[in-house]
N, C-alpha and C. Protein backbone atom coordinates (compact mmCIF):
# COMPACT_ATOMS: atom_id res chain seq x y z
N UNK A 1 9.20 7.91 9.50
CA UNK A 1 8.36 6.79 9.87
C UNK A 1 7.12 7.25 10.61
N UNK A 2 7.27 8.02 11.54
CA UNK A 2 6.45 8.71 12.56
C UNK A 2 5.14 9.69 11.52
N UNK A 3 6.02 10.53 10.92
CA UNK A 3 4.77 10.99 9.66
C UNK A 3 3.90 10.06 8.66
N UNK A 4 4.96 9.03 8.14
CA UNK A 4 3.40 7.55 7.36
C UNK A 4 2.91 7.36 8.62
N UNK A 5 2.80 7.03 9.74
CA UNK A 5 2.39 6.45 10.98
C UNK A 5 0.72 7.38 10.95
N UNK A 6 1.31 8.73 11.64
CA UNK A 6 0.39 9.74 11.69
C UNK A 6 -0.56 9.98 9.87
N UNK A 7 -0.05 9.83 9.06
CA UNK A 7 -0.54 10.46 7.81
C UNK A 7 -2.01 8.67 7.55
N UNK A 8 -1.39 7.57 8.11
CA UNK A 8 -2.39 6.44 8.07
C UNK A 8 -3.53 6.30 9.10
N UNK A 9 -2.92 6.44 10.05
CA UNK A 9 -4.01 7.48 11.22
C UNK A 9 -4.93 8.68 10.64
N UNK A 10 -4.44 9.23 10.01
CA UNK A 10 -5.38 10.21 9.52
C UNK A 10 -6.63 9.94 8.69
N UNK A 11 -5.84 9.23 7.58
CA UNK A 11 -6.71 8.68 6.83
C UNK A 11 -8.00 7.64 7.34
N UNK A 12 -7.39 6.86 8.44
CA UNK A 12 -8.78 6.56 9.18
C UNK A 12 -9.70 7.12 9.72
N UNK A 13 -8.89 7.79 10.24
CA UNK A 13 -9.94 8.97 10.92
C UNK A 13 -10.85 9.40 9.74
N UNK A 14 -10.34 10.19 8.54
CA UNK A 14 -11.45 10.91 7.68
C UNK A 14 -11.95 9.55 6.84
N UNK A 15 -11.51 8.48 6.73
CA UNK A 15 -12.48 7.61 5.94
C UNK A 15 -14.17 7.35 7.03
N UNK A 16 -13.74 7.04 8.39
CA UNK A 16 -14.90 7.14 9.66
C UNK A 16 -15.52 8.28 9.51
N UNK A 17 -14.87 9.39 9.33
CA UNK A 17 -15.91 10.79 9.21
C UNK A 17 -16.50 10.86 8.35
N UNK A 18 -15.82 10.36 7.17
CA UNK A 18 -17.02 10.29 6.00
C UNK A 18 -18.38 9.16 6.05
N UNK A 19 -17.77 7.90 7.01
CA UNK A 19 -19.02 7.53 7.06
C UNK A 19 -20.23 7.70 8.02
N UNK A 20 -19.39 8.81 9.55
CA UNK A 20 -20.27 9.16 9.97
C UNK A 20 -21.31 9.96 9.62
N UNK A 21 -20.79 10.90 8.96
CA UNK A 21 -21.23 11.97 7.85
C UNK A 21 -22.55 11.15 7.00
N UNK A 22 -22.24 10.32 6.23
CA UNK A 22 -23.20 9.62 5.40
C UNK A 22 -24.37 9.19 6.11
N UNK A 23 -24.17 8.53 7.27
CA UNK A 23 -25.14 8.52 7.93
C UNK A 23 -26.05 9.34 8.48
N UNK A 24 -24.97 10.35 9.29
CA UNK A 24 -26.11 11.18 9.43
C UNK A 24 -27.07 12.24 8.33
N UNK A 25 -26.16 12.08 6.92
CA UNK A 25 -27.22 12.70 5.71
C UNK A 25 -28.34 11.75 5.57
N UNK A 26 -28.21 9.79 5.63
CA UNK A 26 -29.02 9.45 5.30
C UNK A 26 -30.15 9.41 6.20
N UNK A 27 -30.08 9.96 7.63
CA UNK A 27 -30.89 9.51 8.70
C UNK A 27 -31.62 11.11 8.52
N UNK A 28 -31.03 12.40 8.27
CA UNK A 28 -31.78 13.43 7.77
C UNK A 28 -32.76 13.36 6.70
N UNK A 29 -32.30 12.64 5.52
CA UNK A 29 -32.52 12.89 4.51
C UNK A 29 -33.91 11.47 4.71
N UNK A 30 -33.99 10.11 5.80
CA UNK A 30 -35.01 9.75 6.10
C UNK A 30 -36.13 10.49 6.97
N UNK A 31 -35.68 11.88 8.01
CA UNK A 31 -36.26 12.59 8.24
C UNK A 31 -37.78 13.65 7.81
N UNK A 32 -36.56 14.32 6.46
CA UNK A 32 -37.13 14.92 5.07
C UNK A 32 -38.59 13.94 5.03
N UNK A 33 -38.23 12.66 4.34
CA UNK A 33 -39.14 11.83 3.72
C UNK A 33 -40.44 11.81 4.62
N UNK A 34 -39.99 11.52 6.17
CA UNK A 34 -41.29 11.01 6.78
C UNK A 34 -41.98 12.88 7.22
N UNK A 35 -41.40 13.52 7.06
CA UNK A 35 -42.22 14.93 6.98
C UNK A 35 -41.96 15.37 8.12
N UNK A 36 -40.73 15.08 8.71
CA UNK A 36 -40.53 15.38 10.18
C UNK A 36 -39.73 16.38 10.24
N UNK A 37 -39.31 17.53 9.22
CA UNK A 37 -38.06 18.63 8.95
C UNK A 37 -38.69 19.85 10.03
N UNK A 38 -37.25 19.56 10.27
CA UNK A 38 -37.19 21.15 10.89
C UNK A 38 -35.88 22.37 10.66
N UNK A 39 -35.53 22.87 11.13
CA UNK A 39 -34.52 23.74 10.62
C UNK A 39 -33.15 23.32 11.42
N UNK A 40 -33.35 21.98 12.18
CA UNK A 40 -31.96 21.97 13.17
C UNK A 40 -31.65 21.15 11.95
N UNK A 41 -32.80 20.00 11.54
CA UNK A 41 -32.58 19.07 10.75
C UNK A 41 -31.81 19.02 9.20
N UNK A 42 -32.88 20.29 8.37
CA UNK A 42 -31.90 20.99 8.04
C UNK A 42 -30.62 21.04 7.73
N UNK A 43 -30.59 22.14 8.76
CA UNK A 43 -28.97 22.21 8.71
C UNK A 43 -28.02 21.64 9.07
N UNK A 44 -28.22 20.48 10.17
CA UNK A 44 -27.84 19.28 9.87
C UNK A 44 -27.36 18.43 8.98
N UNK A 45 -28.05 18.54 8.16
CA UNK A 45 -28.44 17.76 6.74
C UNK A 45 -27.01 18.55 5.59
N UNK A 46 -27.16 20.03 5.20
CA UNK A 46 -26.49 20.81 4.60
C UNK A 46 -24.93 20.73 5.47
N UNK A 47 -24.74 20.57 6.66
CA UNK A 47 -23.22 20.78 7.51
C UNK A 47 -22.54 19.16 7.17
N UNK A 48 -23.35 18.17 6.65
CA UNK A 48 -22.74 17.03 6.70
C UNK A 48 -22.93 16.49 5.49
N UNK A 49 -23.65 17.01 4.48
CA UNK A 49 -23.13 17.33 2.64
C UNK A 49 -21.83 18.22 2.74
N UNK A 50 -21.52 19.07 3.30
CA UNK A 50 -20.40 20.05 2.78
C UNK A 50 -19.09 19.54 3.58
N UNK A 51 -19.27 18.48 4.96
CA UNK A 51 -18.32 18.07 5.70
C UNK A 51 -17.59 17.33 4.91
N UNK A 52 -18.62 16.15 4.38
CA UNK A 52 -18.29 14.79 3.47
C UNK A 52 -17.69 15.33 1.95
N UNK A 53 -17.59 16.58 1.58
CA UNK A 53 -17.34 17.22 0.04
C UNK A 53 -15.74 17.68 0.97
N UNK A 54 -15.92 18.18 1.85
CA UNK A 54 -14.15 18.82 2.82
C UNK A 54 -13.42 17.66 2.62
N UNK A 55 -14.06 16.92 3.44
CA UNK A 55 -13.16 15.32 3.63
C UNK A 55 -12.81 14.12 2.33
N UNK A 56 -13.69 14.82 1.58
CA UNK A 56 -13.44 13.76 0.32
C UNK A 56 -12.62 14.74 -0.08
N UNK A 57 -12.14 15.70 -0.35
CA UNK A 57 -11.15 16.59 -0.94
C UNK A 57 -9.94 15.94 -0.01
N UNK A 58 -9.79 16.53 1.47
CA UNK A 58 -8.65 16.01 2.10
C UNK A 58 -8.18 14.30 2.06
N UNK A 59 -9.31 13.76 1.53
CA UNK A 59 -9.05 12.54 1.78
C UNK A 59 -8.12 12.16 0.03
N UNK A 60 -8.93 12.80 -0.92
CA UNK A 60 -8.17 12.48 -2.38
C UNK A 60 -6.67 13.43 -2.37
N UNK A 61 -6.38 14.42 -1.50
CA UNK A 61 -4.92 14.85 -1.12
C UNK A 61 -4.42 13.60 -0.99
N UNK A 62 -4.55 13.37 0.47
CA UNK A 62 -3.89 12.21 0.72
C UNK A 62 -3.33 10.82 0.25
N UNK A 63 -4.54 10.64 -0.56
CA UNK A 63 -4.09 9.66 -1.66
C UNK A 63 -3.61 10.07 -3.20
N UNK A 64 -3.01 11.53 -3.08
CA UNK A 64 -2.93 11.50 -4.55
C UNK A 64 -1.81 10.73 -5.08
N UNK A 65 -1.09 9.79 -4.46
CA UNK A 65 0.00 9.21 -4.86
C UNK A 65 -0.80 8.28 -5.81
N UNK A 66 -1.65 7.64 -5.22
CA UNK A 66 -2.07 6.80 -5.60
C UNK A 66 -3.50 6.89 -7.03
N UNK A 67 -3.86 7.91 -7.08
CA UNK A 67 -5.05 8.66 -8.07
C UNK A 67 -4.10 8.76 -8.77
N UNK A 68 -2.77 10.02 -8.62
CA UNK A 68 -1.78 10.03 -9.85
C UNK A 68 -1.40 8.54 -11.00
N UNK A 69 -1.31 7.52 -9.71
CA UNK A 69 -0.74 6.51 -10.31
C UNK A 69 -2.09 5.96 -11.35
N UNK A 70 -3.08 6.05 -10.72
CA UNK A 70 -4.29 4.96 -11.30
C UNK A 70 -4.98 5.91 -12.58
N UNK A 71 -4.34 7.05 -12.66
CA UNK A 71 -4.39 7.93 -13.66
C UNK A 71 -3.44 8.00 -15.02
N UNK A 72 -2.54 7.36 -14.70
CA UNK A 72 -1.08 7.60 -15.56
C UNK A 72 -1.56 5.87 -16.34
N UNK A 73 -1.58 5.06 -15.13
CA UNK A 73 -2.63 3.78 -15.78
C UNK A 73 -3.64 3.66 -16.71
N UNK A 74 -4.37 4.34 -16.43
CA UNK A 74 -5.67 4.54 -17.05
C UNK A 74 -5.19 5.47 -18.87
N UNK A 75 -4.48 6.48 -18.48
CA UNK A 75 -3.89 6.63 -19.55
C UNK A 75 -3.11 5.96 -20.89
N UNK A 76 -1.98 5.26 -20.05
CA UNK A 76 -1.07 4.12 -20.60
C UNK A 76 -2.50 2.97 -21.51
N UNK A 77 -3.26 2.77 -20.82
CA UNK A 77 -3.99 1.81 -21.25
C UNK A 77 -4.69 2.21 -22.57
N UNK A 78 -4.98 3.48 -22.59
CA UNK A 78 -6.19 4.22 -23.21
C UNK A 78 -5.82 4.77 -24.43
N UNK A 79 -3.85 4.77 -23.92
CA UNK A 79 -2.95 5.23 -25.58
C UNK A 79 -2.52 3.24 -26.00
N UNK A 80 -2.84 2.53 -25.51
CA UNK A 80 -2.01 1.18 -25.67
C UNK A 80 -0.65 1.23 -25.43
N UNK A 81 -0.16 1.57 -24.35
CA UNK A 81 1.42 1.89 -24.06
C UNK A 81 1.50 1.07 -22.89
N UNK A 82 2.64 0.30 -22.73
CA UNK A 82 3.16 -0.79 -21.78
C UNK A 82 2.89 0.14 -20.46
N UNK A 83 2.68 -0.21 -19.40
CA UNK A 83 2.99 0.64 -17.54
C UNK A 83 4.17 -0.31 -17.25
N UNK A 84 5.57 0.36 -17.43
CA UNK A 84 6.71 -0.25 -16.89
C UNK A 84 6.73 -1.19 -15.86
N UNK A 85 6.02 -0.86 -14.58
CA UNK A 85 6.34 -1.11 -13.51
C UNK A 85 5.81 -2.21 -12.73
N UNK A 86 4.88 -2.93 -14.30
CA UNK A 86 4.44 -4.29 -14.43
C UNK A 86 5.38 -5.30 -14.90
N UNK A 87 5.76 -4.60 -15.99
CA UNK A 87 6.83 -5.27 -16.96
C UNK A 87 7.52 -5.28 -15.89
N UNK A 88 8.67 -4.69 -14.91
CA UNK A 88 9.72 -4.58 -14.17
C UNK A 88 9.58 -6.05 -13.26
N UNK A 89 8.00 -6.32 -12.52
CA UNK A 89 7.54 -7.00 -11.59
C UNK A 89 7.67 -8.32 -12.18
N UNK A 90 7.11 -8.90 -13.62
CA UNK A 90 7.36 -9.63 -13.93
C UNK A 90 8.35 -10.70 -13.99
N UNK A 91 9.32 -9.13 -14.90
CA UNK A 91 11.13 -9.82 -14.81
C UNK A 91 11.42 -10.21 -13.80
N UNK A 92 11.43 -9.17 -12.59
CA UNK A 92 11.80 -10.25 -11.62
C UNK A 92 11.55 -11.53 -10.90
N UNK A 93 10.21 -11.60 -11.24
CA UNK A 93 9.46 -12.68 -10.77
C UNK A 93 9.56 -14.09 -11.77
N UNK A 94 9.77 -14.14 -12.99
CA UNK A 94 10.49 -14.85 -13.52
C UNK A 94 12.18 -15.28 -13.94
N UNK A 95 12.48 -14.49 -13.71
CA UNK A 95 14.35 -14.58 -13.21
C UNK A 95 14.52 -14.60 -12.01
N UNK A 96 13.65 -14.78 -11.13
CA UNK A 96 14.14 -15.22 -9.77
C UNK A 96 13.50 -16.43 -8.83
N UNK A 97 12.27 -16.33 -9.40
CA UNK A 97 11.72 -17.91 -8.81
C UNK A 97 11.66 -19.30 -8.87
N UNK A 98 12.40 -19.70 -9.73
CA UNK A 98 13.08 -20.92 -10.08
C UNK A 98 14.88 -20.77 -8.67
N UNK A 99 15.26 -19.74 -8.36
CA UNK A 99 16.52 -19.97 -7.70
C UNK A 99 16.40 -20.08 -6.80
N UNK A 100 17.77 -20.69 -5.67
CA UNK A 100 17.50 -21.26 -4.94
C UNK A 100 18.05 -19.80 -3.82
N UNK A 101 17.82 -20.23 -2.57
CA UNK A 101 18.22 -18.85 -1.80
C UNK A 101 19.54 -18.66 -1.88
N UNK A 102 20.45 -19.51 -1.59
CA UNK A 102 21.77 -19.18 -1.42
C UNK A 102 22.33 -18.88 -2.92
N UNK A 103 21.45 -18.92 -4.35
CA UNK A 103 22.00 -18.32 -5.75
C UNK A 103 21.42 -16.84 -5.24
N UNK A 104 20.04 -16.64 -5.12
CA UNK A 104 19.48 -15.32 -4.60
C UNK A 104 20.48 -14.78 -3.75
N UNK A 105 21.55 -15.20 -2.78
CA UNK A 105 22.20 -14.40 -2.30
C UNK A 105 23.42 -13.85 -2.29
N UNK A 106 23.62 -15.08 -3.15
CA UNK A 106 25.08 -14.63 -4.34
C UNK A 106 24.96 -13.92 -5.17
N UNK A 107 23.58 -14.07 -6.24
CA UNK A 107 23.50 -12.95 -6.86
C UNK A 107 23.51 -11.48 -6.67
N UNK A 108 22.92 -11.40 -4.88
CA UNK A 108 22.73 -10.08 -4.66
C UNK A 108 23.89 -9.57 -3.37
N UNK A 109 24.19 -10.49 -3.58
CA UNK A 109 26.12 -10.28 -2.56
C UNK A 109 25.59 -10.34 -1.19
N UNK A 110 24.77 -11.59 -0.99
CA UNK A 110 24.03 -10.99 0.18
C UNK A 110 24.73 -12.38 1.43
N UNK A 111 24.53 -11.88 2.81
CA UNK A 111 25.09 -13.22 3.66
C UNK A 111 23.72 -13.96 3.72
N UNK A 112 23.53 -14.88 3.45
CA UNK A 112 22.86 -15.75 3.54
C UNK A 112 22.72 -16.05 5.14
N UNK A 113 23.25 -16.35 5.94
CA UNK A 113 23.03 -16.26 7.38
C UNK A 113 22.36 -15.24 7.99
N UNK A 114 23.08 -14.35 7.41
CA UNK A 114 22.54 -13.28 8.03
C UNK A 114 20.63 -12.61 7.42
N UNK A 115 20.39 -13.03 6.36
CA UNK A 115 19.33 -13.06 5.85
C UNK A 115 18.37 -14.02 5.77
N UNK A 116 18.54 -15.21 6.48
CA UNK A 116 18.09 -16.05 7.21
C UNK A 116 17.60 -15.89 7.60
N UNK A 117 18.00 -15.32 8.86
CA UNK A 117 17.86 -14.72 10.51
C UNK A 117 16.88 -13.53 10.59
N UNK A 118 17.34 -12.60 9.59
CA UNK A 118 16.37 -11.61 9.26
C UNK A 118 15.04 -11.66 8.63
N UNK A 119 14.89 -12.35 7.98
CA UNK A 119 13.84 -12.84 7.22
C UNK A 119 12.62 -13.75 8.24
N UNK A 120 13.78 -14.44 9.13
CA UNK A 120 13.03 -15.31 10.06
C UNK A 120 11.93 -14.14 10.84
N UNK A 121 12.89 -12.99 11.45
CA UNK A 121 12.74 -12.70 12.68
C UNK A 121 11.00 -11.27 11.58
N UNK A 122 11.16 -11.46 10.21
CA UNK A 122 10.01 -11.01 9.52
C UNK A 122 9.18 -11.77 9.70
N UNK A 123 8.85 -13.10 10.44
CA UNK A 123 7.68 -14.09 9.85
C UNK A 123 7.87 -14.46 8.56
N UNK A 124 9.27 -14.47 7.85
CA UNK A 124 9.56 -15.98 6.57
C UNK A 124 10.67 -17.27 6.82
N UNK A 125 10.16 -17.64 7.17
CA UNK A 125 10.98 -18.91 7.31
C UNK A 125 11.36 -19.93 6.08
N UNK A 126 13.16 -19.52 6.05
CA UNK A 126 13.56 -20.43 4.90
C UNK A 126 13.90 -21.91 5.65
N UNK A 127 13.68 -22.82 5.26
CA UNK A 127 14.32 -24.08 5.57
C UNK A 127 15.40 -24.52 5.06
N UNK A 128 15.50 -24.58 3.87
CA UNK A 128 16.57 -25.01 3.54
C UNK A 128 17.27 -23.67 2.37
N UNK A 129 18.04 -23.85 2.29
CA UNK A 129 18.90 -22.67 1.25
C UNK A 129 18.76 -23.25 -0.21
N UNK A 130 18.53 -24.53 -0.54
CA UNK A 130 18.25 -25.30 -1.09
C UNK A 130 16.98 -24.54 -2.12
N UNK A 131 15.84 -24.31 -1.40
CA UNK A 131 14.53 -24.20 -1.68
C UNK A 131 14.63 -22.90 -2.39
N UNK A 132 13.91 -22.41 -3.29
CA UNK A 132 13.56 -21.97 -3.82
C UNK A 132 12.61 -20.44 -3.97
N UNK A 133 12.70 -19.66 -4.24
CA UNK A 133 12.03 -18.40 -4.26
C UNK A 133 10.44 -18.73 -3.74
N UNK A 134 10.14 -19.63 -5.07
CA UNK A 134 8.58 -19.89 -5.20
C UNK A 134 8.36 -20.85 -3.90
N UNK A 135 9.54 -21.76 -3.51
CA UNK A 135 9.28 -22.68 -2.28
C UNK A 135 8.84 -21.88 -0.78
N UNK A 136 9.97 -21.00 -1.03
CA UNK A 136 9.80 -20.29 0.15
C UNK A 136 8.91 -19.41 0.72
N UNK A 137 7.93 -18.49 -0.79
CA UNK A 137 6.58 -18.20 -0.36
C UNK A 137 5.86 -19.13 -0.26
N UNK A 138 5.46 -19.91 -0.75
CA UNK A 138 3.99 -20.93 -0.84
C UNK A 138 4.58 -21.42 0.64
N UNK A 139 5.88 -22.08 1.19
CA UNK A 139 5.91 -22.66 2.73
C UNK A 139 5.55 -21.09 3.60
N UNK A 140 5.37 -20.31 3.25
CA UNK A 140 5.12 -18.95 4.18
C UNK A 140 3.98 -18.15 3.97
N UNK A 141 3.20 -18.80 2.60
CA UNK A 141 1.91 -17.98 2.17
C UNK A 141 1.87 -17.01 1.97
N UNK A 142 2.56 -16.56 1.17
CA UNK A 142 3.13 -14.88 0.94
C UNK A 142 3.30 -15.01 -0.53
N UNK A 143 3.32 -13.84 -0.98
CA UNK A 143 4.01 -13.63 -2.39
C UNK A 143 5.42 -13.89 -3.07
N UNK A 144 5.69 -13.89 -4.12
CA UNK A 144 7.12 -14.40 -4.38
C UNK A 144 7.68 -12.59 -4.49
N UNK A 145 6.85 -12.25 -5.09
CA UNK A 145 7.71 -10.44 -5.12
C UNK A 145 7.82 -9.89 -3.62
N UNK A 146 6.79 -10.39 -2.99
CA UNK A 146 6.65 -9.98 -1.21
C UNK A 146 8.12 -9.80 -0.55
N UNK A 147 8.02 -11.73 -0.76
CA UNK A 147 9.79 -12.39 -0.35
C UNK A 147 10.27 -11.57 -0.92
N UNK A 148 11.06 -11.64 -2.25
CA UNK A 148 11.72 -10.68 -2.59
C UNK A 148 11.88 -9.34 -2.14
N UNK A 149 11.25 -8.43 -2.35
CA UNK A 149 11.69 -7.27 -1.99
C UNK A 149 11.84 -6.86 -0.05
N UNK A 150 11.13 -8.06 -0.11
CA UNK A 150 12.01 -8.09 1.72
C UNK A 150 13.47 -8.35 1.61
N UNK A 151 13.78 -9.34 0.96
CA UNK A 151 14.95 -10.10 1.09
C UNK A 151 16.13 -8.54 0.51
N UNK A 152 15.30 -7.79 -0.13
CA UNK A 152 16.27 -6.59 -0.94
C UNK A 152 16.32 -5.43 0.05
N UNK A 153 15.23 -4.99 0.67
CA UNK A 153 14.92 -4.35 1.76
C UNK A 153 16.10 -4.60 2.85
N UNK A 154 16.15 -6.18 3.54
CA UNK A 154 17.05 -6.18 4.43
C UNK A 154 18.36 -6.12 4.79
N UNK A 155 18.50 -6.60 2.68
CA UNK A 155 19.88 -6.33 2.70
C UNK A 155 20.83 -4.82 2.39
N UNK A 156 19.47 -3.89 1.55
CA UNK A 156 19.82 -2.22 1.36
C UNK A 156 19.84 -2.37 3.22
N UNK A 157 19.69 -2.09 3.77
CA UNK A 157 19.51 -1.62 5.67
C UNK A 157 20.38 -2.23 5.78
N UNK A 158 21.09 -3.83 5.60
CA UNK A 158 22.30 -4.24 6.07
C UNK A 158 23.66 -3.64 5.94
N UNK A 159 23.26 -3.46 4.45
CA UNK A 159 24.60 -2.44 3.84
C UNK A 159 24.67 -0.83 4.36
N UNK A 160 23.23 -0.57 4.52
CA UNK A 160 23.35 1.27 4.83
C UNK A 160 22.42 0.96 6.14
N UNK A 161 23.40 1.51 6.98
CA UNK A 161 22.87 1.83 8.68
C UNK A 161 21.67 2.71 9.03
N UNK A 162 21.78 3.76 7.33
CA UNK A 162 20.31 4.77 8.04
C UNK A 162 19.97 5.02 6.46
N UNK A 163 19.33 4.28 6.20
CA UNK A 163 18.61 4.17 4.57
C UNK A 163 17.44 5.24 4.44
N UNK A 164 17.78 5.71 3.39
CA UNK A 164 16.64 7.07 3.00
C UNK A 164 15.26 6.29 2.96
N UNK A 165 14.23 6.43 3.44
CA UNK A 165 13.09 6.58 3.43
C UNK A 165 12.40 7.38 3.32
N UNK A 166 11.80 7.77 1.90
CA UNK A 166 10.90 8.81 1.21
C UNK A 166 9.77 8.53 0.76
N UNK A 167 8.80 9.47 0.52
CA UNK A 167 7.57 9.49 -0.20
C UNK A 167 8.07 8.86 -1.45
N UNK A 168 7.39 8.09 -2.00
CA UNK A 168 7.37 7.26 -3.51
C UNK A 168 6.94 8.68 -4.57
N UNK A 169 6.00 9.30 -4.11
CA UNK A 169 5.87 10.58 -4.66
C UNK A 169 6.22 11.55 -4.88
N UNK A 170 7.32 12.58 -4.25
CA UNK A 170 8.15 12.89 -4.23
C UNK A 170 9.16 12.87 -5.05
N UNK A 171 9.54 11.54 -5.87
CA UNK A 171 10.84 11.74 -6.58
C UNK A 171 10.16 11.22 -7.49
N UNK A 172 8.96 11.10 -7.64
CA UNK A 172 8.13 10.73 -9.44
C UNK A 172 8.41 12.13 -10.34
């Protein structure tokens, strides 16, 4: 937890450096123009082109989970081949938003009390057990897959006391 913590921290940090960086190329590079160069300026100018080329490298590390993914996309699209993991989102989102919570929690062997409570103490408030997948986001302004995979989330942690939490990347 502590490493996503630090690794999202980071990424702020170098997204700010890159735009400090930009600035100060564009405030050089307005320098240049008005004929005001000198050699601090300069090199100035050259240390914060090659900073912003470092940081855009460390910065596309960091996201390569996500480049991989928008790559494998871009592919899928480009051969006409389905991206599963739309199709997957769908199914569930149509086999589950018509039900009501307490079928959602039978289906998924789940205590309904106890996922109540949990869900509450997330900022979703079910009212009635009654209501519905789709009821229960639109009364909470959230997504219906949102709900969901909370509601799956709390109950994997209910069942397992110390649930693996891994890079999504990692086991691609």
């Amino acid at each position: 937890m502590f490493a996503h913590l630090n690794e999202t921290v980071l990424k702020v940090v170098i997204i700010v450096a890159i735009i400090v960086m930009f600035v100060v190329l564009y405030t050089t590079g307005i320098v240049f123009v008005l004929h005001y160069d000198t050699t601090y300026n300069l090199l100035l100018h050259k240390i914060a082109a090659l900073v912003i080329i470092g940081l855009l490298g460390v910065h596309a590390w960091l996201r390569r989970c996500s480049i991989r993914k928008l790559f494998q996309e871009c592919i899928a699209i480009l051969l006409k081949k389905h991206i599963r993991h739309e199709d997957n989102i769908d199914f569930l989102i149509r086999n589950t938003k018509n039900q009501s919570f307490k079928e959602l929690c039978l289906w998924f062997n789940c205590d309904a009390s106890f996922l109540q409570q949990k869900l509450l103490e997330n900022h979703v408030n079910v009212k009635n057990g009654e209501d519905t997948l789709k009821t229960i986001a639109k009364y909470n302004d959230k997504d219906m897959y949102q709900v969901l995979l909370l509601m799956i989330k709390l109950h994997v942690e209910k069942s397992n006391p110390s649930p693996v939490y891994s890079d999504s990347c990692s086991s691609a």
